[in-house]
Protein backbone atom coordinates (compact mmCIF):
# COMPACT_ATOMS: atom_id res chain seq x y z
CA UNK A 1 -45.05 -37.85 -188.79
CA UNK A 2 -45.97 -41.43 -187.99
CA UNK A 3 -43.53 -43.91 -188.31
CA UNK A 4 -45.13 -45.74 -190.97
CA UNK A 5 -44.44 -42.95 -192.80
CA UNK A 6 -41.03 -42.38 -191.32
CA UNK A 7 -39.87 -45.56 -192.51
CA UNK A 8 -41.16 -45.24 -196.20
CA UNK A 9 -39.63 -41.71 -196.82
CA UNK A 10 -36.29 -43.53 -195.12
CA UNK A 11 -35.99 -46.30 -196.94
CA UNK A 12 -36.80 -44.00 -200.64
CA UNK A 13 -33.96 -41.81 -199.39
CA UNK A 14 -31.15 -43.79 -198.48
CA UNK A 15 -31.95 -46.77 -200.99
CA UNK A 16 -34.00 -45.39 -203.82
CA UNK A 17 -33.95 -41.40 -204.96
CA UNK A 18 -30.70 -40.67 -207.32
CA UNK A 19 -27.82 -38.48 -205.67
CA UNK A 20 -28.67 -35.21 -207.56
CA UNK A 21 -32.18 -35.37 -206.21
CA UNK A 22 -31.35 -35.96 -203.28
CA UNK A 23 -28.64 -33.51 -202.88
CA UNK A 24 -30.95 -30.78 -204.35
CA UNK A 25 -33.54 -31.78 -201.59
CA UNK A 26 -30.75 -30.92 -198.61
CA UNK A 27 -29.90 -27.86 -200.50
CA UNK A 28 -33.59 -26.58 -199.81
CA UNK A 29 -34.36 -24.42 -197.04
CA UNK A 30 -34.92 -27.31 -193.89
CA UNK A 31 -38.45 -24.79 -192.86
CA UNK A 32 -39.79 -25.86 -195.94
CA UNK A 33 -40.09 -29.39 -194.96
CA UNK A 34 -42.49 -31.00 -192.22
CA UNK A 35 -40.52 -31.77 -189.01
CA UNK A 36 -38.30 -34.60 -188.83
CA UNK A 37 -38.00 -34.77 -192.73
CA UNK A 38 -34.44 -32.64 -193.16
CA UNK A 39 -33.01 -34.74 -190.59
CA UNK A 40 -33.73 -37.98 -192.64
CA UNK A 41 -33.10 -36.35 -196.13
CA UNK A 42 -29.33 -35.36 -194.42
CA UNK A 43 -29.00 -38.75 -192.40
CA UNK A 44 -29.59 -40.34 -195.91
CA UNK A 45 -26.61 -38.17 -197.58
CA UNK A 46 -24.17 -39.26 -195.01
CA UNK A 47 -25.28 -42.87 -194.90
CA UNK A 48 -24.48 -42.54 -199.12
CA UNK A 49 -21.07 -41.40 -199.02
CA UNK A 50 -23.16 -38.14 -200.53
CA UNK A 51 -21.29 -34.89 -198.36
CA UNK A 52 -18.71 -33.85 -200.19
CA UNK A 53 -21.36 -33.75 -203.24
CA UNK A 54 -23.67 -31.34 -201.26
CA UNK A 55 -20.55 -28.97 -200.02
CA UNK A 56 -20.03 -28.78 -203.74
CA UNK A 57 -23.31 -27.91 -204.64
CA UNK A 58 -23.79 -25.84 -201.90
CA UNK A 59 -20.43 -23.86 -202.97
CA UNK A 60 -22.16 -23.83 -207.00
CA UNK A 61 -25.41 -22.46 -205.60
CA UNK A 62 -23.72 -19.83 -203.11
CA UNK A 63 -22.00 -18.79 -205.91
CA UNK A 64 -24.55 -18.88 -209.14
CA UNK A 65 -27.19 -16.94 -206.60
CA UNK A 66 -24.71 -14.22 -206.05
CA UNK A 67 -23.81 -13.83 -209.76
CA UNK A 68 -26.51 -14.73 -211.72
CA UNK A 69 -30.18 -13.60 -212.36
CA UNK A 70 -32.23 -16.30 -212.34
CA UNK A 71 -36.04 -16.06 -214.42
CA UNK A 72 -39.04 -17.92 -213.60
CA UNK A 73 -40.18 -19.82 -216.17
CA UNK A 74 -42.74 -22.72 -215.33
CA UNK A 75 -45.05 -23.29 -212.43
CA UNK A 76 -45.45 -27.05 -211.58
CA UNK A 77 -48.09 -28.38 -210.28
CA UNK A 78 -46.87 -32.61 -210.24
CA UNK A 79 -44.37 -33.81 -209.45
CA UNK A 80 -44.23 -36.03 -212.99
CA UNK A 81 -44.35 -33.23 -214.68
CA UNK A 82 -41.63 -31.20 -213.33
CA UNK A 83 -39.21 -34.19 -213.68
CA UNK A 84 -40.01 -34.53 -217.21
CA UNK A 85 -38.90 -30.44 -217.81
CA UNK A 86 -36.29 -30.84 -216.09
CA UNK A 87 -35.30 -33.91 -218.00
CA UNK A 88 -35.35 -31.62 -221.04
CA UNK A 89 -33.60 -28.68 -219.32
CA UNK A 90 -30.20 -31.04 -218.58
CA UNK A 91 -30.77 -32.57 -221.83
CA UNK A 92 -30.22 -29.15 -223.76
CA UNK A 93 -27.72 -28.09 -221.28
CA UNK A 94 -29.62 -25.07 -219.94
CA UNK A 95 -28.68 -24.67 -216.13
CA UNK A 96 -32.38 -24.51 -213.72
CA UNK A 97 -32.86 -24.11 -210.30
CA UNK A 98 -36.12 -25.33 -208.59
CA UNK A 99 -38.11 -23.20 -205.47
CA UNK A 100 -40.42 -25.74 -204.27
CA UNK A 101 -43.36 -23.68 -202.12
CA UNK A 102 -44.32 -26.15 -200.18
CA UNK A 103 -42.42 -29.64 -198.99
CA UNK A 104 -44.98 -32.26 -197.52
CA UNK A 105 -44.72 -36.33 -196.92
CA UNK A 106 -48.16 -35.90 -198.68
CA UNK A 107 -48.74 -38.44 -201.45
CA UNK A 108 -52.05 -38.38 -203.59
CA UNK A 109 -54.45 -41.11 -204.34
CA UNK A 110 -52.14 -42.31 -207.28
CA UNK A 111 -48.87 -42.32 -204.75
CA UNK A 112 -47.25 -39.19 -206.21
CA UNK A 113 -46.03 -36.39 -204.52
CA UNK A 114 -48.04 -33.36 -204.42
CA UNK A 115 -45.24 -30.65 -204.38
CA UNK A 116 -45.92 -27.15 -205.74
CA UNK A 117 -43.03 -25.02 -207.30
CA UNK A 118 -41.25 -22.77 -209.58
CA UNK A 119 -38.44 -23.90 -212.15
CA UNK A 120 -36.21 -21.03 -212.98
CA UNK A 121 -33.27 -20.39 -215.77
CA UNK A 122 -30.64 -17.77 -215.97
CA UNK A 123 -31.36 -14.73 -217.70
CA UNK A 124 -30.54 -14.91 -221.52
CA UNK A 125 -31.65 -18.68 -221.41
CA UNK A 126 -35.28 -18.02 -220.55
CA UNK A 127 -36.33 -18.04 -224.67
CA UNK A 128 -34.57 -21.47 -225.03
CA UNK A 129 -36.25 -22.78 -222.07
CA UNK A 130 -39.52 -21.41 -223.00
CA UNK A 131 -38.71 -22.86 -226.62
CA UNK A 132 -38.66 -26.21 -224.97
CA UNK A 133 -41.50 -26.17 -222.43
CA UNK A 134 -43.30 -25.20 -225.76
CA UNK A 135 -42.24 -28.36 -227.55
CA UNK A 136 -43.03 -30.17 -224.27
CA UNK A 137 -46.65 -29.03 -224.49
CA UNK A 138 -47.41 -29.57 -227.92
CA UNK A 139 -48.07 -33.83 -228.43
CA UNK A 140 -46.36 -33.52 -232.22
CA UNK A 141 -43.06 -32.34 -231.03
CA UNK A 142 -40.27 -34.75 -232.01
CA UNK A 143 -38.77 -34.70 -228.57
CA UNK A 144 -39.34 -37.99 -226.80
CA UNK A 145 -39.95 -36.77 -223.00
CA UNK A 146 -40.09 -40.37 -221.56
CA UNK A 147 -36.69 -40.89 -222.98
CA UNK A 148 -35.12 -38.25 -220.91
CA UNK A 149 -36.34 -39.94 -217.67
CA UNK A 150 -35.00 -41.93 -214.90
CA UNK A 151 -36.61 -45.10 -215.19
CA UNK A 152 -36.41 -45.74 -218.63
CA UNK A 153 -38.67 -49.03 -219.99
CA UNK A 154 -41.31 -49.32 -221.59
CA UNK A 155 -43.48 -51.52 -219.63
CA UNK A 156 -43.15 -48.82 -216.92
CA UNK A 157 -43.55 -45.48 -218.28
CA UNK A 158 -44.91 -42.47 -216.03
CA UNK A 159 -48.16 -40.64 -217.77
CA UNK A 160 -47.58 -37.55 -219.60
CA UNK A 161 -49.24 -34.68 -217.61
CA UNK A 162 -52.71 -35.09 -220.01
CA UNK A 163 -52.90 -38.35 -218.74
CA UNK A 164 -51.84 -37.13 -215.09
CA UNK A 165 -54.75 -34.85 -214.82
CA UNK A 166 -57.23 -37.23 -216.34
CA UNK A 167 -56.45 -39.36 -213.88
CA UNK A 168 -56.92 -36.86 -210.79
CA UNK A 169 -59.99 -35.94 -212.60
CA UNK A 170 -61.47 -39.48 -212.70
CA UNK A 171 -60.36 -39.25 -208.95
CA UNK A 172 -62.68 -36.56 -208.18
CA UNK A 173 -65.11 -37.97 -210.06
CA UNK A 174 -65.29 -41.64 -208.25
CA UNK A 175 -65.10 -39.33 -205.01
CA UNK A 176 -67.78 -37.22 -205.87
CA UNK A 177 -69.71 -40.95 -206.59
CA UNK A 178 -68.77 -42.80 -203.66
CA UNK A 179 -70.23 -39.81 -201.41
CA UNK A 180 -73.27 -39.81 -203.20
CA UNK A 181 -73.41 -43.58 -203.02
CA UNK A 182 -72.40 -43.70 -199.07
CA UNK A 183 -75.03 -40.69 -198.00
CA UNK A 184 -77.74 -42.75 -200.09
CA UNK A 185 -76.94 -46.07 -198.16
CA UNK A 186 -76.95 -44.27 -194.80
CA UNK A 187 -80.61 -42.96 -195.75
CA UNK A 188 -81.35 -46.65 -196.60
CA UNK A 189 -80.02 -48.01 -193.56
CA UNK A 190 -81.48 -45.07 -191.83
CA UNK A 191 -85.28 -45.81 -193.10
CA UNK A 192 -84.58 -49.52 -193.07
CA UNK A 193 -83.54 -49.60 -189.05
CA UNK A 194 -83.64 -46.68 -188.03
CA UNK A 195 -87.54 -45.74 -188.37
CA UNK A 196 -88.57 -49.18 -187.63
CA UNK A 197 -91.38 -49.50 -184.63
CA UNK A 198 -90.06 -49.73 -181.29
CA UNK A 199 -93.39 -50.06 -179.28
CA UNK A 200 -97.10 -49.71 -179.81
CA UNK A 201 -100.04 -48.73 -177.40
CA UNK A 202 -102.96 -51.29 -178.06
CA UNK A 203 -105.35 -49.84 -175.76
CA UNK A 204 -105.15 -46.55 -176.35
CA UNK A 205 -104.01 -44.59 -172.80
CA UNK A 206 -100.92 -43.66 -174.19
CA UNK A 207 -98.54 -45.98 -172.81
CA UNK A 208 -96.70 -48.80 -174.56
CA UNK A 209 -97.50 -52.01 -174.01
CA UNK A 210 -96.07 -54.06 -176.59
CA UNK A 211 -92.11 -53.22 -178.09
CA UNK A 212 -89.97 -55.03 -180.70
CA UNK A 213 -86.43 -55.47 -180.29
CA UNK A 214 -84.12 -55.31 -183.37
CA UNK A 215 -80.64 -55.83 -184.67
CA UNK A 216 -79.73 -54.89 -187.90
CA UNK A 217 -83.32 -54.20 -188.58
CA UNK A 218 -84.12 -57.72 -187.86
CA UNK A 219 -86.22 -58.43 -185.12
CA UNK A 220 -84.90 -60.32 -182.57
CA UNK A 221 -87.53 -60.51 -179.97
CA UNK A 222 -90.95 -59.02 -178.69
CA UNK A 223 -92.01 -57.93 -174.94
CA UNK A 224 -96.12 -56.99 -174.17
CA UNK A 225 -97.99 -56.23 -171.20
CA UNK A 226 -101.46 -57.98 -170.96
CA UNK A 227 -102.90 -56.32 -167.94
CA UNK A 228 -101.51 -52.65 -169.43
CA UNK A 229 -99.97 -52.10 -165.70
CA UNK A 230 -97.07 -51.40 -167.38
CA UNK A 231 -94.63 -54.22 -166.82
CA UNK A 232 -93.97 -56.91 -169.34
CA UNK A 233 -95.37 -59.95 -168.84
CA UNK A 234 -94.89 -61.61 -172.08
CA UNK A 235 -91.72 -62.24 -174.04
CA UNK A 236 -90.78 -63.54 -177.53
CA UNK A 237 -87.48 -64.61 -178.15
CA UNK A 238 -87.04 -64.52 -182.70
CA UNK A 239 -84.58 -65.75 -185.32
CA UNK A 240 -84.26 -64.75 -188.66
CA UNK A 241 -87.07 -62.43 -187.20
CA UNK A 242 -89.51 -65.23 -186.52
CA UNK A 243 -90.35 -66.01 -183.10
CA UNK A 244 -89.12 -69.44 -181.87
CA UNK A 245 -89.51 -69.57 -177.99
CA UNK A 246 -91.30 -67.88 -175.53
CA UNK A 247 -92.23 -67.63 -171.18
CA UNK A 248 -94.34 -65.25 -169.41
CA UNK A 249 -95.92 -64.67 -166.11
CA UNK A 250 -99.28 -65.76 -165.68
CA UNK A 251 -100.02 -64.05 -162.11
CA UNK A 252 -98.34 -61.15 -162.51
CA UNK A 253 -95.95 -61.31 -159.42
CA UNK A 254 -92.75 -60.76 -161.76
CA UNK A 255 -91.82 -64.20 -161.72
CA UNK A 256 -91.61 -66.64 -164.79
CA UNK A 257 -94.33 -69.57 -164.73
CA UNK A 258 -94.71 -70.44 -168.43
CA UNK A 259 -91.98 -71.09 -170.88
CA UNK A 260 -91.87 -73.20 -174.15
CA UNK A 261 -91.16 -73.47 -178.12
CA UNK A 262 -92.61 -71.80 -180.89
CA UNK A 263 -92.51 -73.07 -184.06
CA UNK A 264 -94.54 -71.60 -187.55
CA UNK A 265 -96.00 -69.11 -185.31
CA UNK A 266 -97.67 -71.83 -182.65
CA UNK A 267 -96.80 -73.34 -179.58
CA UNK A 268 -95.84 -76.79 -179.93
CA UNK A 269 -94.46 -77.40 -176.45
CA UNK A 270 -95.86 -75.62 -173.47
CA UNK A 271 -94.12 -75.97 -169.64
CA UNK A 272 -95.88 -74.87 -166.41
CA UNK A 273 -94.34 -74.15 -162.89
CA UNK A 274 -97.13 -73.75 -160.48
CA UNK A 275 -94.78 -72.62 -157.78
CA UNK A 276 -93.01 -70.34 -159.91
CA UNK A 277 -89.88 -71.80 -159.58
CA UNK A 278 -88.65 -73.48 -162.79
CA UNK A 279 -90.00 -77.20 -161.70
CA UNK A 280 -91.99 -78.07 -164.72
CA UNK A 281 -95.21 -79.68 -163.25
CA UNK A 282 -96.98 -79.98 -166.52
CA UNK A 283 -95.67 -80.23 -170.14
CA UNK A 284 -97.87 -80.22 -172.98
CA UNK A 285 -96.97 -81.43 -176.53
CA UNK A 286 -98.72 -80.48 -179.46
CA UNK A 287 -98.81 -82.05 -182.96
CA UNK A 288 -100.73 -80.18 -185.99
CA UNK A 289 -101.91 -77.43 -184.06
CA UNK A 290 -103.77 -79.98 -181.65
CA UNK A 291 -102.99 -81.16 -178.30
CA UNK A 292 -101.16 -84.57 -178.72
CA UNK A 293 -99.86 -85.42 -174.95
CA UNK A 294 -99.63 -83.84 -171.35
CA UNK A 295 -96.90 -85.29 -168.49
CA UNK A 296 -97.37 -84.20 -164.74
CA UNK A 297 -94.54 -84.30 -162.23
CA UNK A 298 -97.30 -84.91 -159.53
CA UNK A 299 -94.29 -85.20 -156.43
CA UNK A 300 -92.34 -82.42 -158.27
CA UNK A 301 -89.13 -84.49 -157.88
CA UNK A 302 -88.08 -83.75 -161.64
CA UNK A 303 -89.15 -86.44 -163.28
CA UNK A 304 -92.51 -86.93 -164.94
CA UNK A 305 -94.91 -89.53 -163.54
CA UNK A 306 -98.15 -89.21 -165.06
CA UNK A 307 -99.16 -89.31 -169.04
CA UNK A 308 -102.53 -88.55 -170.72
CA UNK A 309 -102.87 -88.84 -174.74
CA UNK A 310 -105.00 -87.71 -177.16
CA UNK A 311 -106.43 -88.50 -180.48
CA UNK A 312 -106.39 -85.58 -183.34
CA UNK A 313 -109.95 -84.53 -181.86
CA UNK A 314 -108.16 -84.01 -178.96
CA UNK A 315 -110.13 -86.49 -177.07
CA UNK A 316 -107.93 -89.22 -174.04
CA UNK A 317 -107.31 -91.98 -175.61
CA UNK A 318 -104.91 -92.93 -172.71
CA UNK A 319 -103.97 -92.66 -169.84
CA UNK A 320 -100.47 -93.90 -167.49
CA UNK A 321 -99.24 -93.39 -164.49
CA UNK A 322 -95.93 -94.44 -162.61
């Protein structure tokens, strides 16, 4: 038992469950119950005042088991519903006792317990009882079940057991949906990212030379090998999965030489190291497709020193130098 749990069934027995429900729960056998739930049922009757109660009923039951014959009468399958009987059971005076099968800190997807038992009667009162539960089952009987409960208002009333397994019905039902609606997502998300091409062989010798890189199914950059010696040489970085830088090595030796921006699928800024080492010794601008300027850094101290401009036919218009 975790002790989120521990703390919820704690605080419903020592603040919240009625004394004869309780005391009926400690008079069960403590193997019927998950581990660690007696203790907290019995730590909740002596933190009550509740013990001299369950000696009582423990005397009752010693004695009522030894003298009477007790018939089974309904099996219960909710927890709702076996309240409501036994509602009607003290309400026409007819003594009961309950044999839960099964006790579990199990609650269902409409946070009810999912206990499973047997409600028994003495011999002789078995046709009364069986009178009622009749009555109980038929919707035109004059007896008001809700009336016999607990928690009586009518802003808060518990569902009838109709109503109950409608509701665990419709549970199934959404269930039964959401899986359906969860495997056909995953065979979305499976065709969407899943089968999406990883690499392609352009020449043939079947080898990749150009992959795609993805997240989410979006592609977030490309990779290509122009001399198929199979290295990359070329890389695309992409957002949005459009590509919006790149660099690349122009001699092959593994070493970047060529880096610059991409924008609407064109260069518009290229930068060259001719040592390959990240000293940009040429720059060139473009504007509408065409080259519009090119800078040198002749002594390759950083900083440019030489400028040549062009008209749209791409033709000097100008030169300066510093």
């Amino acid at each position: 038992m975790d002790e989120q749990t521990k703390e919820r069934l704690k605080k419903t027995y020592e603040e919240e469950m009625p004394k004869d429900e309780l005391i009926q729960m400690a008079l069960a056998n403590k193997d019927e119950y998950e581990e660690g739930v007696y203790g907290l049922v019995m730590d909740a009757i002596k933190k009550r005042g509740f013990e001299d109660d369950l000696n009582m009923a423990r005397e009752y039951q010693n004695k009522t088991e030894n003298e009477t014959k007790w018939v089974e009468i309904y099996k219960y399958f909710d927890e709702i519903e076996k309240e409501n009987i036994l509602a009607l059971m003290k309400d026409k005076k007819i003594p009961f006792v309950v044999n839960e099968h099964k006790r579990s800190t199990y609650f269902d997807v409409f946070g009810r317990s999912a206990g499973l038992g047997m409600i028994s009667v003495p011999e002789g009162k078995e046709r009364k009882a069986k009178k009622i539960l009749s009555e109980y089952k038929n919707p035109d009987t004059d007896i008001n079940v809700q009336s016999f409960e607990k928690t009586d208002t009518s802003k808060d009333e518990k569902p009838a057991p109709s109503s109950t397994k409608s509701q665990m019905t419709s549970g199934i039902i959404i269930g039964l949906i959401i899986g359906i609606l969860a495997t056909i997502m995953f065979n979305g998300i499976k065709s969407k990212y899943m089968d999406l091409p990883k690499s392609f062989d352009d020449n043939k010798d079947g080898k990749p030379d150009y992959w795609l890189e993805y997240k989410w199914g979006v592609l977030t950059g490309t990779k290509s090998d122009s001399n198929y010696d199979g290295k990359p040489d070329y890389w695309e970085a992409c957002v949005n999965g459009e590509p919006v830088s790149y660099h690349c090595d122009n001699d092959y030796d593994g070493v970047k030489d060529e880096w610059g921006v991409i924008k609407n699928r064109r260069a518009t800024e290229r930068n060259y190291s001719f040592k390959n080492d990240s000293i940009v010794d040429k720059k060139i601008i473009y504007k509408n497709i065409r080259k519009d300027k090119v800078v040198y850094d002749r002594d390759r101290d950083g900083k440019f020193d030489e400028w040549i401009y062009y008209d749209e036919f791409e033709r000097v218009i100008k030169r300066e130098k510093k």
